[in-house]
PDB file of N, CA and C in Angstrom:
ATOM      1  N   UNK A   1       0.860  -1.168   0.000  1.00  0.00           N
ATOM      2  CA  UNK A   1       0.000   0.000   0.000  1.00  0.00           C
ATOM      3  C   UNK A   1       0.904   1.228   0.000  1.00  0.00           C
ATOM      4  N   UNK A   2       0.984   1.843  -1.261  1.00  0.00           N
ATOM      5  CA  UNK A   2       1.867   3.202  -1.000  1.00  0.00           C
ATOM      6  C   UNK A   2       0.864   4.006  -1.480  1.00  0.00           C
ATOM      7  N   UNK A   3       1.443   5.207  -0.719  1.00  0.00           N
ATOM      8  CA  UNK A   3       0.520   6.653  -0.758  1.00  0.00           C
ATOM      9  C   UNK A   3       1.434   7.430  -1.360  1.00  0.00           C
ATOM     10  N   UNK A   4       1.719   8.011  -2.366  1.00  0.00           N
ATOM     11  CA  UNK A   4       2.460   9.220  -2.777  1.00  0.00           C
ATOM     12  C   UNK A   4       2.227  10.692  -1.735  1.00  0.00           C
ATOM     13  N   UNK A   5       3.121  11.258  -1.825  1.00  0.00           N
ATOM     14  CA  UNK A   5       3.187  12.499  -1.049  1.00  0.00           C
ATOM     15  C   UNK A   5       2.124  13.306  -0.716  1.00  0.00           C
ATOM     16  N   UNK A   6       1.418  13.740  -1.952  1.00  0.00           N
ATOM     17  CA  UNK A   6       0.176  14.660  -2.440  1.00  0.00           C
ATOM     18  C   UNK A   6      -1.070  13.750  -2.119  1.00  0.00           C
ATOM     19  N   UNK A   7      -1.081  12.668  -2.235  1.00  0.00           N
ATOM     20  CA  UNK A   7      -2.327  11.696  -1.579  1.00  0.00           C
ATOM     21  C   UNK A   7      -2.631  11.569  -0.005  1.00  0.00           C
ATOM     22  N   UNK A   8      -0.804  11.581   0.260  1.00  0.00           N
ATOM     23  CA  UNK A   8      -0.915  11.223   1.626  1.00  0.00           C
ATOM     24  C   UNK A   8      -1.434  12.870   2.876  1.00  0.00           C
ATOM     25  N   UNK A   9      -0.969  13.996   1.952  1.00  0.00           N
ATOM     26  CA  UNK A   9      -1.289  14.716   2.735  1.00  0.00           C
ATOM     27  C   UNK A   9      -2.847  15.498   2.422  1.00  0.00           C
ATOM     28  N   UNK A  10      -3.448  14.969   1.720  1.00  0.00           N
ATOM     29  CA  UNK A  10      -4.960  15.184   1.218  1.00  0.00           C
ATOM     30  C   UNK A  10      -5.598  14.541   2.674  1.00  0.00           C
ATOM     31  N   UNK A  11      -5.156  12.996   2.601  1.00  0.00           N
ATOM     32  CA  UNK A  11      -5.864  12.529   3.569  1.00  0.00           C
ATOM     33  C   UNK A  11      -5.385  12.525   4.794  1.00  0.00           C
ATOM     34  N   UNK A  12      -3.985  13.091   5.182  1.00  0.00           N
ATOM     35  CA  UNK A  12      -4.231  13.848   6.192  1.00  0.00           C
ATOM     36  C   UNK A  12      -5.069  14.963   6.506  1.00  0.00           C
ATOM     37  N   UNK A  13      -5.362  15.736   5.931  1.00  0.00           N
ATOM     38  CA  UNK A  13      -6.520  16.807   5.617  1.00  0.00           C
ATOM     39  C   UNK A  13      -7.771  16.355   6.439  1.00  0.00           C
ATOM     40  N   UNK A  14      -7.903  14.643   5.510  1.00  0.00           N
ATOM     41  CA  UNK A  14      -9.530  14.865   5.661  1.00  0.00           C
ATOM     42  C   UNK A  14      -9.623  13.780   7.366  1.00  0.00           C
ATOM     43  N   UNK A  15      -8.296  13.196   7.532  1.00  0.00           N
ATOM     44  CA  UNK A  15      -8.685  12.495   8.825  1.00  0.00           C
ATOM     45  C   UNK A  15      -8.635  13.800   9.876  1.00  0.00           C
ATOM     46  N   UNK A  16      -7.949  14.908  10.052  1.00  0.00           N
ATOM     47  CA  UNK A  16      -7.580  16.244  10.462  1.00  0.00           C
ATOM     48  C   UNK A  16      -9.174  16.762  10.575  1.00  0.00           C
ATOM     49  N   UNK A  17      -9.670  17.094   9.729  1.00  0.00           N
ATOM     50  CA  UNK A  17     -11.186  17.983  10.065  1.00  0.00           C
ATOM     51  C   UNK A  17     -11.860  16.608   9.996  1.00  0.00           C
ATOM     52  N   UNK A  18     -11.862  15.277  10.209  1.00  0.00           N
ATOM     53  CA  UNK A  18     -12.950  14.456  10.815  1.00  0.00           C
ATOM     54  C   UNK A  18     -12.548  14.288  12.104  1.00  0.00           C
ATOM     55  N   UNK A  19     -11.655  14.625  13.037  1.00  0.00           N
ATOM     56  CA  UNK A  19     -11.322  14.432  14.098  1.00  0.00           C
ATOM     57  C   UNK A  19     -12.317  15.544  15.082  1.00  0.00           C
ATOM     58  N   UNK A  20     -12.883  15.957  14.240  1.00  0.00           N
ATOM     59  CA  UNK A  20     -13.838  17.010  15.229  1.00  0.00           C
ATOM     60  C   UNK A  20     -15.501  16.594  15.108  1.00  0.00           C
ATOM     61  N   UNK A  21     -16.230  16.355  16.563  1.00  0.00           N
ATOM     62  CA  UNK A  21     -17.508  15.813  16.225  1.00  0.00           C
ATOM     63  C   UNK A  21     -18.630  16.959  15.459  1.00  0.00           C
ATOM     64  N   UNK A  22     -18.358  18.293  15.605  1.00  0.00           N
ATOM     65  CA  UNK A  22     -19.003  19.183  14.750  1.00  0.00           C
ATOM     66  C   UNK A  22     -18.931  19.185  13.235  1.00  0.00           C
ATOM     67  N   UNK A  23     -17.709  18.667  13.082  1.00  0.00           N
ATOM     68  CA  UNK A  23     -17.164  18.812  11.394  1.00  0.00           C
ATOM     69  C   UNK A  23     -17.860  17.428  10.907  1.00  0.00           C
ATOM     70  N   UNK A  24     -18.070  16.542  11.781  1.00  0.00           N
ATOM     71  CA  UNK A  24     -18.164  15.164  11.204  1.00  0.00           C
ATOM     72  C   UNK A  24     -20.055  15.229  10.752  1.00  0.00           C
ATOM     73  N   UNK A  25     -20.539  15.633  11.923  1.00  0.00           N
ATOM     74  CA  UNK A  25     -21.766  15.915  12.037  1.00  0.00           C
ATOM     75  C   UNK A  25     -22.380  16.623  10.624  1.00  0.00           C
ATOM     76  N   UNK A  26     -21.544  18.195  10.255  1.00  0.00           N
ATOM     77  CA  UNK A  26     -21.845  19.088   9.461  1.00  0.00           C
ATOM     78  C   UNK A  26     -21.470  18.033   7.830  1.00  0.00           C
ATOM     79  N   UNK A  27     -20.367  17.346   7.961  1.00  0.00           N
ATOM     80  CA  UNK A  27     -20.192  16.440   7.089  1.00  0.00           C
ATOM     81  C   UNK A  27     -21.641  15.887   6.699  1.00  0.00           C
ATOM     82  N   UNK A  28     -21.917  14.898   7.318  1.00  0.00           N
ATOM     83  CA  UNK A  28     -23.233  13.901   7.593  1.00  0.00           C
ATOM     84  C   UNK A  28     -24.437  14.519   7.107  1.00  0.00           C
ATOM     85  N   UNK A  29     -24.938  15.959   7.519  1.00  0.00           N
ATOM     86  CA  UNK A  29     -25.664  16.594   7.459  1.00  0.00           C
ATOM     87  C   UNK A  29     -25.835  17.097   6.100  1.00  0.00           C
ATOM     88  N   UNK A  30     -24.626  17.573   5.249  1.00  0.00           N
ATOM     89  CA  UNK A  30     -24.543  18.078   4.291  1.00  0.00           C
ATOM     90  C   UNK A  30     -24.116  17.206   2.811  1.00  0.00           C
ATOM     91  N   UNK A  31     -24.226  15.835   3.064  1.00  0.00           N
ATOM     92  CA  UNK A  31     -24.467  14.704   2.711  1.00  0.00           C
ATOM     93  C   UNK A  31     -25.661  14.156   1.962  1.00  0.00           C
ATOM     94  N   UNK A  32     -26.379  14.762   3.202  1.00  0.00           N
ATOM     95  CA  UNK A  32     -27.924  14.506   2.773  1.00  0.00           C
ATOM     96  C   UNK A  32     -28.543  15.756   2.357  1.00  0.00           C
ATOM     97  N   UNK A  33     -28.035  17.127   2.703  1.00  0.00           N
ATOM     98  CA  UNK A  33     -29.363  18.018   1.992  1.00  0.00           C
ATOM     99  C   UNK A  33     -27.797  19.044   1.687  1.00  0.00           C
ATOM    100  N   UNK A  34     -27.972  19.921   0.898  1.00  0.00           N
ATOM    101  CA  UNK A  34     -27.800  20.977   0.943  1.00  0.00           C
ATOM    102  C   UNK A  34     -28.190  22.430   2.124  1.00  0.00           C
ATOM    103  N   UNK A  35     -26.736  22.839   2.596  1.00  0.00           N
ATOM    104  CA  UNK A  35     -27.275  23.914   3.618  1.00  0.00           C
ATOM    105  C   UNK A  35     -26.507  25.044   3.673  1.00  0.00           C
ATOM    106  N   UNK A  36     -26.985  26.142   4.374  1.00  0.00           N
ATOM    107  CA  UNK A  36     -26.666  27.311   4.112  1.00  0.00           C
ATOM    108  C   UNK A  36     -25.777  27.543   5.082  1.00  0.00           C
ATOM    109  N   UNK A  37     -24.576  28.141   5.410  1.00  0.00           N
ATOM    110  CA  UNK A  37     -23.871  28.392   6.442  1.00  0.00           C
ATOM    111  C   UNK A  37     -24.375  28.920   7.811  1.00  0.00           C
ATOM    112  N   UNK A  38     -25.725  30.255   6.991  1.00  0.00           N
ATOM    113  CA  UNK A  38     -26.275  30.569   8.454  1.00  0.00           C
ATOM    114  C   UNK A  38     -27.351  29.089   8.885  1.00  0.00           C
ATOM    115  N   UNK A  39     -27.809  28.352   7.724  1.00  0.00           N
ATOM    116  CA  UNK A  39     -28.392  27.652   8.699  1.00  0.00           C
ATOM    117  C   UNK A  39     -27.888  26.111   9.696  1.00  0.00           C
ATOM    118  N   UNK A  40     -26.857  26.374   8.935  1.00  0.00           N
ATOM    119  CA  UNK A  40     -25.781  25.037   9.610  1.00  0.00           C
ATOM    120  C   UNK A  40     -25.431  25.967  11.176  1.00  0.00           C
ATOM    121  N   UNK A  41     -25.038  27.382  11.164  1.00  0.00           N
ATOM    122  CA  UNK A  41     -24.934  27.521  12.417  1.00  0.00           C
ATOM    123  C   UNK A  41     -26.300  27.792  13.187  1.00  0.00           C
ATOM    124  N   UNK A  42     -27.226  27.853  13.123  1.00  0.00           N
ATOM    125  CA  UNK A  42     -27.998  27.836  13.822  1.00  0.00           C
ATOM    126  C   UNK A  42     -28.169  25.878  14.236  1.00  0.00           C
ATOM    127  N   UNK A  43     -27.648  25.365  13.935  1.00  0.00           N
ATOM    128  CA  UNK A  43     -27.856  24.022  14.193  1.00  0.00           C
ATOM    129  C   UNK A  43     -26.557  23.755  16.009  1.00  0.00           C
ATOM    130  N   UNK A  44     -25.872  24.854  16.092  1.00  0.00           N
ATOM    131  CA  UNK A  44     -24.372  24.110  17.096  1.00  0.00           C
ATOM    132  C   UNK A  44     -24.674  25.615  17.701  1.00  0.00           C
ATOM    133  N   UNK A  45     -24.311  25.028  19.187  1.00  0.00           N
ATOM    134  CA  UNK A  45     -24.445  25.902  19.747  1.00  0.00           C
ATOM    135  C   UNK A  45     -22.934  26.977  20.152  1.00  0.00           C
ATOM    136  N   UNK A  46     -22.506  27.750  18.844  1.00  0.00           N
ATOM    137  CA  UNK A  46     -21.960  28.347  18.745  1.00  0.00           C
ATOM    138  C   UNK A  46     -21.914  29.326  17.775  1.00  0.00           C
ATOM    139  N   UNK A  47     -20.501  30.043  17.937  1.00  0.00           N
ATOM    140  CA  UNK A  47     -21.015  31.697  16.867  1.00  0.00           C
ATOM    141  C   UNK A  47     -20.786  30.864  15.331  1.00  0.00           C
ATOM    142  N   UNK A  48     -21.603  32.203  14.658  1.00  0.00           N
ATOM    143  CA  UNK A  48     -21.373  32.293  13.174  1.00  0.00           C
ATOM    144  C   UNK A  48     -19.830  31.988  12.374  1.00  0.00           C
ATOM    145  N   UNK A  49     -19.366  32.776  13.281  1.00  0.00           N
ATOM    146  CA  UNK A  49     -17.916  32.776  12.702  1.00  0.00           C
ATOM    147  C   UNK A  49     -17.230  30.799  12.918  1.00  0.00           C
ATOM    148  N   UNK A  50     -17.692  30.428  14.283  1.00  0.00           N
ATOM    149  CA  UNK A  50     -17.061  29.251  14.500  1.00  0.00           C
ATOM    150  C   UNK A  50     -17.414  28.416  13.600  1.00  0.00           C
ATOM    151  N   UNK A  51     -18.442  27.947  13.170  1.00  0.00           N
ATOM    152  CA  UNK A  51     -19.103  27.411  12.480  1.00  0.00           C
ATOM    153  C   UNK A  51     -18.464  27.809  10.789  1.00  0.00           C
ATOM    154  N   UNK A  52     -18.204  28.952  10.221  1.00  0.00           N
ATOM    155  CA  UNK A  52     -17.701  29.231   9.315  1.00  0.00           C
ATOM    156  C   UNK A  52     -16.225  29.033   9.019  1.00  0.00           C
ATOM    157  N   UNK A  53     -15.852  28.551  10.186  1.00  0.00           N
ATOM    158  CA  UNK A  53     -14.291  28.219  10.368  1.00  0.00           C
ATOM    159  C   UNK A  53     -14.466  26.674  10.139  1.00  0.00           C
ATOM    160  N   UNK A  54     -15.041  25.924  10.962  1.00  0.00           N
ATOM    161  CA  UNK A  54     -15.246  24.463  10.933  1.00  0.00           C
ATOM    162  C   UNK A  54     -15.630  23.846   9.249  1.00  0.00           C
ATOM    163  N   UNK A  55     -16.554  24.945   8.082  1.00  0.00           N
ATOM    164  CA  UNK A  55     -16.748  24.776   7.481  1.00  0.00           C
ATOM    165  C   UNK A  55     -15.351  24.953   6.537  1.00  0.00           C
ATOM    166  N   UNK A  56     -14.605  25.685   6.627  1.00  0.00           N
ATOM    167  CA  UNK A  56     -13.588  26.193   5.724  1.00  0.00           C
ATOM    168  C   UNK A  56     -12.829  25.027   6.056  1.00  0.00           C
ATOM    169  N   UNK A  57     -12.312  24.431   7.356  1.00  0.00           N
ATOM    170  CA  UNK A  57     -11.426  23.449   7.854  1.00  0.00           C
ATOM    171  C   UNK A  57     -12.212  21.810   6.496  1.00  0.00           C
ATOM    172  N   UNK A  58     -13.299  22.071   6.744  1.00  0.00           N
ATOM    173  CA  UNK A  58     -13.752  20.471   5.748  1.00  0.00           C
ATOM    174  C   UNK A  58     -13.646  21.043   3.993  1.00  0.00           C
ATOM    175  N   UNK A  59     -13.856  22.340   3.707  1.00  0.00           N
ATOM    176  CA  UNK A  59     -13.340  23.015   2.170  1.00  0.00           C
ATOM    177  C   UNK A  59     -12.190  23.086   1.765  1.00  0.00           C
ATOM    178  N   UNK A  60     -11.212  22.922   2.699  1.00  0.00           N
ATOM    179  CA  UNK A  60      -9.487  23.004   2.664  1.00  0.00           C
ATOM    180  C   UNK A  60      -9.275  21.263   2.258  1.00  0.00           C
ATOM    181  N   UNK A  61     -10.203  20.483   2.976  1.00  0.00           N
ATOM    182  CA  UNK A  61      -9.916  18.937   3.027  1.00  0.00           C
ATOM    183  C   UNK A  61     -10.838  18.525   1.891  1.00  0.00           C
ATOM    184  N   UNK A  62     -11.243  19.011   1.169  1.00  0.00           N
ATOM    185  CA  UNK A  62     -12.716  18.683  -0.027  1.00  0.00           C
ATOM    186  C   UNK A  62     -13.633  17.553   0.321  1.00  0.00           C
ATOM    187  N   UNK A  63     -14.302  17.906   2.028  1.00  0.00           N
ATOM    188  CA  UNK A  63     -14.917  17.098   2.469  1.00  0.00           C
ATOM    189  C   UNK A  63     -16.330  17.585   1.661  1.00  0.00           C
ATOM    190  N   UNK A  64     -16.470  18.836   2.058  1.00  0.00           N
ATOM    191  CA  UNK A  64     -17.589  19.868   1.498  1.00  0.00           C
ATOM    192  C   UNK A  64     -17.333  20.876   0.443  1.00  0.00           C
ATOM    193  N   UNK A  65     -18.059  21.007  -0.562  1.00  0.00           N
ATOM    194  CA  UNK A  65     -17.795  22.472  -1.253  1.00  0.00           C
ATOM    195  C   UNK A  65     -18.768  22.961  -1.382  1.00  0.00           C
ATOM    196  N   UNK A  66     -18.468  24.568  -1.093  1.00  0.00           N
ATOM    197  CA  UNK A  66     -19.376  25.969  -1.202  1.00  0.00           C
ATOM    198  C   UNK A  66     -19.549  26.468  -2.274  1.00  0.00           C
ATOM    199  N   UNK A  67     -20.591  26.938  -2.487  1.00  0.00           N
ATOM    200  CA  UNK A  67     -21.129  27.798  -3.766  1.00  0.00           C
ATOM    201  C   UNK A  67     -22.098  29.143  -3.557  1.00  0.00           C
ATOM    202  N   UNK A  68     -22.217  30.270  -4.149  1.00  0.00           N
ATOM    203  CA  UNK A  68     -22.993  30.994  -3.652  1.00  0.00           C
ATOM    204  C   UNK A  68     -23.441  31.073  -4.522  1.00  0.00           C
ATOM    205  N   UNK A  69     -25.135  31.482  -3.567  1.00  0.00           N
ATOM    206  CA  UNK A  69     -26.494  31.874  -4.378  1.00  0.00           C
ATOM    207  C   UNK A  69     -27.066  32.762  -3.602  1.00  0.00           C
ATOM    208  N   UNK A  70     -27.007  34.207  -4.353  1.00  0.00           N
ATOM    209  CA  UNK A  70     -27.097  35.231  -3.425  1.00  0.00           C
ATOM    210  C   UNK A  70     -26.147  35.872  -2.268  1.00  0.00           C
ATOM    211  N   UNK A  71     -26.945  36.353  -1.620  1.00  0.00           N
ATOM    212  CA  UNK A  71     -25.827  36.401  -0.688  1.00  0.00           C
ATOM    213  C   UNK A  71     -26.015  35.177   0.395  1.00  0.00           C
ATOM    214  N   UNK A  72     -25.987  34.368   0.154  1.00  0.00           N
ATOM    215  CA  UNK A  72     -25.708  32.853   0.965  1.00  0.00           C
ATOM    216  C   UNK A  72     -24.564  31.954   0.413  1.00  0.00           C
ATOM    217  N   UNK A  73     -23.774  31.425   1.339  1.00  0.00           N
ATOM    218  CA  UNK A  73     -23.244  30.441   0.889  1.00  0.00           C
ATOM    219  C   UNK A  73     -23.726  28.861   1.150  1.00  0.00           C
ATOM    220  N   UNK A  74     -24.123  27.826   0.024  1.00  0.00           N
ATOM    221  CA  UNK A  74     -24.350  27.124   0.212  1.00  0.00           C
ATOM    222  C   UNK A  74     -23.271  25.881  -0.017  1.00  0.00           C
ATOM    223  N   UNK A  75     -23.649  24.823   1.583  1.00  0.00           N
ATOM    224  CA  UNK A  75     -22.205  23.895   1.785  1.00  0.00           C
ATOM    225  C   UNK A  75     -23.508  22.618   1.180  1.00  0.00           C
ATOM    226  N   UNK A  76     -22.186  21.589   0.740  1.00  0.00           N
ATOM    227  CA  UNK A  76     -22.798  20.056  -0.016  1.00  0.00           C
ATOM    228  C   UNK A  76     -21.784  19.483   0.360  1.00  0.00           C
ATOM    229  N   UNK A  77     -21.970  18.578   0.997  1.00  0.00           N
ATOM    230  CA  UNK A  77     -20.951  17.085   1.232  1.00  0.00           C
ATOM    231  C   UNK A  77     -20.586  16.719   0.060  1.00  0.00           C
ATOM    232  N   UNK A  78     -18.835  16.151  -0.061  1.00  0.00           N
ATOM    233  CA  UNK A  78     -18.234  15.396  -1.430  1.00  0.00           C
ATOM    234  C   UNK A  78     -18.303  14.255  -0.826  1.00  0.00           C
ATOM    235  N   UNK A  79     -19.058  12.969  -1.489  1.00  0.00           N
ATOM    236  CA  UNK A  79     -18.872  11.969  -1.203  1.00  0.00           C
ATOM    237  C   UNK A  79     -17.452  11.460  -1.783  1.00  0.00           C
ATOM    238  N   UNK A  80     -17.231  11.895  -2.656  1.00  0.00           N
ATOM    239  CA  UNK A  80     -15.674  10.992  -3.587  1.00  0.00           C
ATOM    240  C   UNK A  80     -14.718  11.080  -2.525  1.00  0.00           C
ATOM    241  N   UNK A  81     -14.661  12.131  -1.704  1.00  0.00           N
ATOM    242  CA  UNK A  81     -13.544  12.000  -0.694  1.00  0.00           C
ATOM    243  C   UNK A  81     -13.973  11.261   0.643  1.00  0.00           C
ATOM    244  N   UNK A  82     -15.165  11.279   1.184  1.00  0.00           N
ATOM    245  CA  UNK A  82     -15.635  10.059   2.033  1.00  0.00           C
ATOM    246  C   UNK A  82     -15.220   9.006   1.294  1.00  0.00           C
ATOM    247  N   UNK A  83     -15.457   8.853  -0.023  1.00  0.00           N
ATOM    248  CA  UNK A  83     -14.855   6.846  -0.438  1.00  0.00           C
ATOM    249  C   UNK A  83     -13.332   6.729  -0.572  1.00  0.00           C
ATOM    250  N   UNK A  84     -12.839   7.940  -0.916  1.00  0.00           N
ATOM    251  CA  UNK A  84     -11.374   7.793  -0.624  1.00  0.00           C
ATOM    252  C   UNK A  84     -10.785   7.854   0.532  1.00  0.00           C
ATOM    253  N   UNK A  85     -11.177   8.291   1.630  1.00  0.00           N
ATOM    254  CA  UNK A  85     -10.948   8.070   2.573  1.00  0.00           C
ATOM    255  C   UNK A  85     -11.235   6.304   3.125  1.00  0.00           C
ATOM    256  N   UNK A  86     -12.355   6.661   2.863  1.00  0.00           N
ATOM    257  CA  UNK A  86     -12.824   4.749   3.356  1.00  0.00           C
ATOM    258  C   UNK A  86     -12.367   3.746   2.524  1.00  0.00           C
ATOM    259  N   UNK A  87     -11.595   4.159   1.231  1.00  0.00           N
ATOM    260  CA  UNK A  87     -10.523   2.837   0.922  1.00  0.00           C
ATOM    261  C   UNK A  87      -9.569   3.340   1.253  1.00  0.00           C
ATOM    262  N   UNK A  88      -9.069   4.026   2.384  1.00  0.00           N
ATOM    263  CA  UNK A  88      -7.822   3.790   2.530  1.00  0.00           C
ATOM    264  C   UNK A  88      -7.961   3.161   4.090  1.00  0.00           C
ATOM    265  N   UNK A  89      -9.218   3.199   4.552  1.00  0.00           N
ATOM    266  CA  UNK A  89      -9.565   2.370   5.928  1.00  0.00           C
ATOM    267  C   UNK A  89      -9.829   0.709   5.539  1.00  0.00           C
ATOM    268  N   UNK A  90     -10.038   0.799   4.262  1.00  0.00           N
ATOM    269  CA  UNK A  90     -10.399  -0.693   3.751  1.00  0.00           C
ATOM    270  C   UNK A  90      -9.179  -0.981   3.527  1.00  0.00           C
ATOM    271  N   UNK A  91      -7.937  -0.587   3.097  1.00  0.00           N
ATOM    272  CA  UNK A  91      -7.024  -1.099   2.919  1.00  0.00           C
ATOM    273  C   UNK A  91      -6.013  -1.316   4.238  1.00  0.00           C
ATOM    274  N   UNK A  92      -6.216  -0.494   5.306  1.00  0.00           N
ATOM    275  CA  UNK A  92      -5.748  -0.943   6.426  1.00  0.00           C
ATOM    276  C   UNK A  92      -6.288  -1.887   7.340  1.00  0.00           C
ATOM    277  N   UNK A  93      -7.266  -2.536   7.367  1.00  0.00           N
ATOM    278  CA  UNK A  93      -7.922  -3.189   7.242  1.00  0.00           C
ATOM    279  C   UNK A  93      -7.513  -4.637   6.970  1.00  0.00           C
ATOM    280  N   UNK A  94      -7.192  -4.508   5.333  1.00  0.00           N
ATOM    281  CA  UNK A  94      -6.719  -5.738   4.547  1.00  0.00           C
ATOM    282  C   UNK A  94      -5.537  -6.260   5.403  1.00  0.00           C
ATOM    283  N   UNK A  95      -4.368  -5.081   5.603  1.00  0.00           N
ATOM    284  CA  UNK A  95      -3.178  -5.438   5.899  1.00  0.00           C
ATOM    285  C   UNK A  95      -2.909  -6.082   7.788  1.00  0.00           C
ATOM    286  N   UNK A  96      -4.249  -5.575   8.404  1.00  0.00           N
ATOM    287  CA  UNK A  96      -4.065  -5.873  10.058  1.00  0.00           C
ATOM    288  C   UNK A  96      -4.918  -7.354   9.288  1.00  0.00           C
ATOM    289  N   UNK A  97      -5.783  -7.865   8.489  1.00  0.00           N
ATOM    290  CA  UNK A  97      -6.274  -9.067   8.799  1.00  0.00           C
ATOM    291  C   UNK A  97      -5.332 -10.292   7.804  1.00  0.00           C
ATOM    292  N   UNK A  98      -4.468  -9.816   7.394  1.00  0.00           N
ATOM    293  CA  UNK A  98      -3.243 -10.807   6.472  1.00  0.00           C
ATOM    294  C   UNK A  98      -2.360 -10.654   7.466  1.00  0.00           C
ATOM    295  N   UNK A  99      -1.914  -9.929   8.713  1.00  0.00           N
ATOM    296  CA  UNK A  99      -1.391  -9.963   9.877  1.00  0.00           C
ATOM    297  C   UNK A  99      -1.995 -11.219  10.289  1.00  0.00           C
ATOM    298  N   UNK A 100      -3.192 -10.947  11.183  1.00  0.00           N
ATOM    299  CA  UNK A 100      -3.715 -12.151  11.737  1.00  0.00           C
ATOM    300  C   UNK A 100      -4.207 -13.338  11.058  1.00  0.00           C
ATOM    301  N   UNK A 101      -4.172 -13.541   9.820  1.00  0.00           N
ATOM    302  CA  UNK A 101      -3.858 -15.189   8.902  1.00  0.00           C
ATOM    303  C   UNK A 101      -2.736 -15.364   8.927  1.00  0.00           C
ATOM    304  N   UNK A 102      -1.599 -14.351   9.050  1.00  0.00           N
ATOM    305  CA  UNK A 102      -0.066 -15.261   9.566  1.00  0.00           C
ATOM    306  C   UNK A 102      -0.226 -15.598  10.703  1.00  0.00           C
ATOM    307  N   UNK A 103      -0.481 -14.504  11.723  1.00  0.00           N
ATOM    308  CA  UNK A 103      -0.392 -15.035  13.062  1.00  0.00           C
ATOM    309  C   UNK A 103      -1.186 -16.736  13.431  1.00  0.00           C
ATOM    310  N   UNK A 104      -2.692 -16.759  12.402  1.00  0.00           N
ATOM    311  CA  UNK A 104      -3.062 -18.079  12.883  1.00  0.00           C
ATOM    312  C   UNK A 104      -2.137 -18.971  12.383  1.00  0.00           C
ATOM    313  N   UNK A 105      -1.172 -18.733  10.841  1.00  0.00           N
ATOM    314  CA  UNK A 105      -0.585 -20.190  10.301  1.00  0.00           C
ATOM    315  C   UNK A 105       0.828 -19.989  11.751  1.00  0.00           C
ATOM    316  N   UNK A 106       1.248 -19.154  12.518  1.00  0.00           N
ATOM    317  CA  UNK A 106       2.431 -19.405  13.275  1.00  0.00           C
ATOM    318  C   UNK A 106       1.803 -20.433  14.321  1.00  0.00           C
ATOM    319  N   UNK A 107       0.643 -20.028  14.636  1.00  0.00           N
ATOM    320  CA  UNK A 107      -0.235 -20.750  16.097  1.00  0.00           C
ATOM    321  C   UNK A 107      -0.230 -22.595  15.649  1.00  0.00           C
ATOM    322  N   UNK A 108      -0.388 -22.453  14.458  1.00  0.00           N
ATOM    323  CA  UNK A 108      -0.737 -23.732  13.820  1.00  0.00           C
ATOM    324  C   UNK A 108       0.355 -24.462  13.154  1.00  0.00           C
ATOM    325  N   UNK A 109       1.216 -23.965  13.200  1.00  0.00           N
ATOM    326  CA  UNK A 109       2.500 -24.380  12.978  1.00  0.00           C
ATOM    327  C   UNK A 109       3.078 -25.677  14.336  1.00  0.00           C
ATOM    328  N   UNK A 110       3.400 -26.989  13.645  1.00  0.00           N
ATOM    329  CA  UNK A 110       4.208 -27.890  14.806  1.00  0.00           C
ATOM    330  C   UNK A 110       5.263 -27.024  15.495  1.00  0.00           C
ATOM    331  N   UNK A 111       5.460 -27.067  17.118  1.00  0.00           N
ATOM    332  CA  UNK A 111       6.490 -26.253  17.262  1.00  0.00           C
ATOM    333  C   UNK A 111       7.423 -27.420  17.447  1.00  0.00           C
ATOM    334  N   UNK A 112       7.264 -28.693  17.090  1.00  0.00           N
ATOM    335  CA  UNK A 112       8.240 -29.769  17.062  1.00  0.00           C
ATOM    336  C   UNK A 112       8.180 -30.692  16.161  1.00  0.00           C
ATOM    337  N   UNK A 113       8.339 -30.517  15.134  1.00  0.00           N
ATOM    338  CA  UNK A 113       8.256 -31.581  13.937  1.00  0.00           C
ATOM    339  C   UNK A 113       8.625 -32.717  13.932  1.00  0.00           C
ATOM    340  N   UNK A 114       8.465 -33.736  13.170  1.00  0.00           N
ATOM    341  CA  UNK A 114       9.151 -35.211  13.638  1.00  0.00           C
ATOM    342  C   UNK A 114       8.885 -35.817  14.558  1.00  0.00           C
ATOM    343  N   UNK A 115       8.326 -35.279  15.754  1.00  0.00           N
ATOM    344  CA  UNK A 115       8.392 -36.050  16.837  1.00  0.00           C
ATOM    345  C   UNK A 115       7.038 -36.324  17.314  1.00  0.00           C
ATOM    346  N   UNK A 116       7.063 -37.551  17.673  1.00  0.00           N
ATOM    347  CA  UNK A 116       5.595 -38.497  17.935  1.00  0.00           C
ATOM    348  C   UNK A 116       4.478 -37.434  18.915  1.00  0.00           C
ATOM    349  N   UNK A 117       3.228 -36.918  18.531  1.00  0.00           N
ATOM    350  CA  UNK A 117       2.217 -35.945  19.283  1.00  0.00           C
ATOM    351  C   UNK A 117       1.952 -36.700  20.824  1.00  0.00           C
TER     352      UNK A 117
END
């Protein structure tokens, strides 16, 4: 499993703004509908601005992208980077469970060959 440089620090990005339960949430949320910044902050109980920061933190990582209509900005969840993210959890994954199919062939291995059980 190699990650080139520019891959690897994308998805540092996006594990970086999922490490926060607001960002993950606003993720989730914006997944399913389209929303407006003021009305995503009226959803957390915090300021405008925080909320507009949390949003920029998942636009830096192309969890979400903004568009304006009017004077609103409207946020939409990128799924392509949720699945790139989640094959690179599927692929770690692969490599801890080909760990533990060696570990069972060591368990199962004679630790004395030749000699009568």
């Amino acid at each position: 499993m190699v990650v080139d440089e520019v891959e690897r620090q994308a998805l540092d990005a996006v594990f970086h703004a999922l490490a926060d339960s607001t960002r993950r949430d606003i993720v989730v949320r914006t997944l399913r509908d389209e929303y407006s910044v003021s009305a995503l902050s009226r959803l957390y109980p915090m300021t405008f601005a925080a909320v507009q920061k949390h949003v920029a933190v998942l636009e830096r990582a192309a969890l979400v992208t903004k568009r304006r209509s009017g004077r609103e900005q409207l946020v939409t969840g990128n799924v392509d980077t949720v699945r790139r993210a989640a094959r690179l959890l599927d692929q770690l994954e692969l490599v801890w469970r080909d760990r533990m199919d060696r570990f069972g062939d060591v368990l199962a291995e004679d630790p004395n060959p030749g000699e009568p059980a």
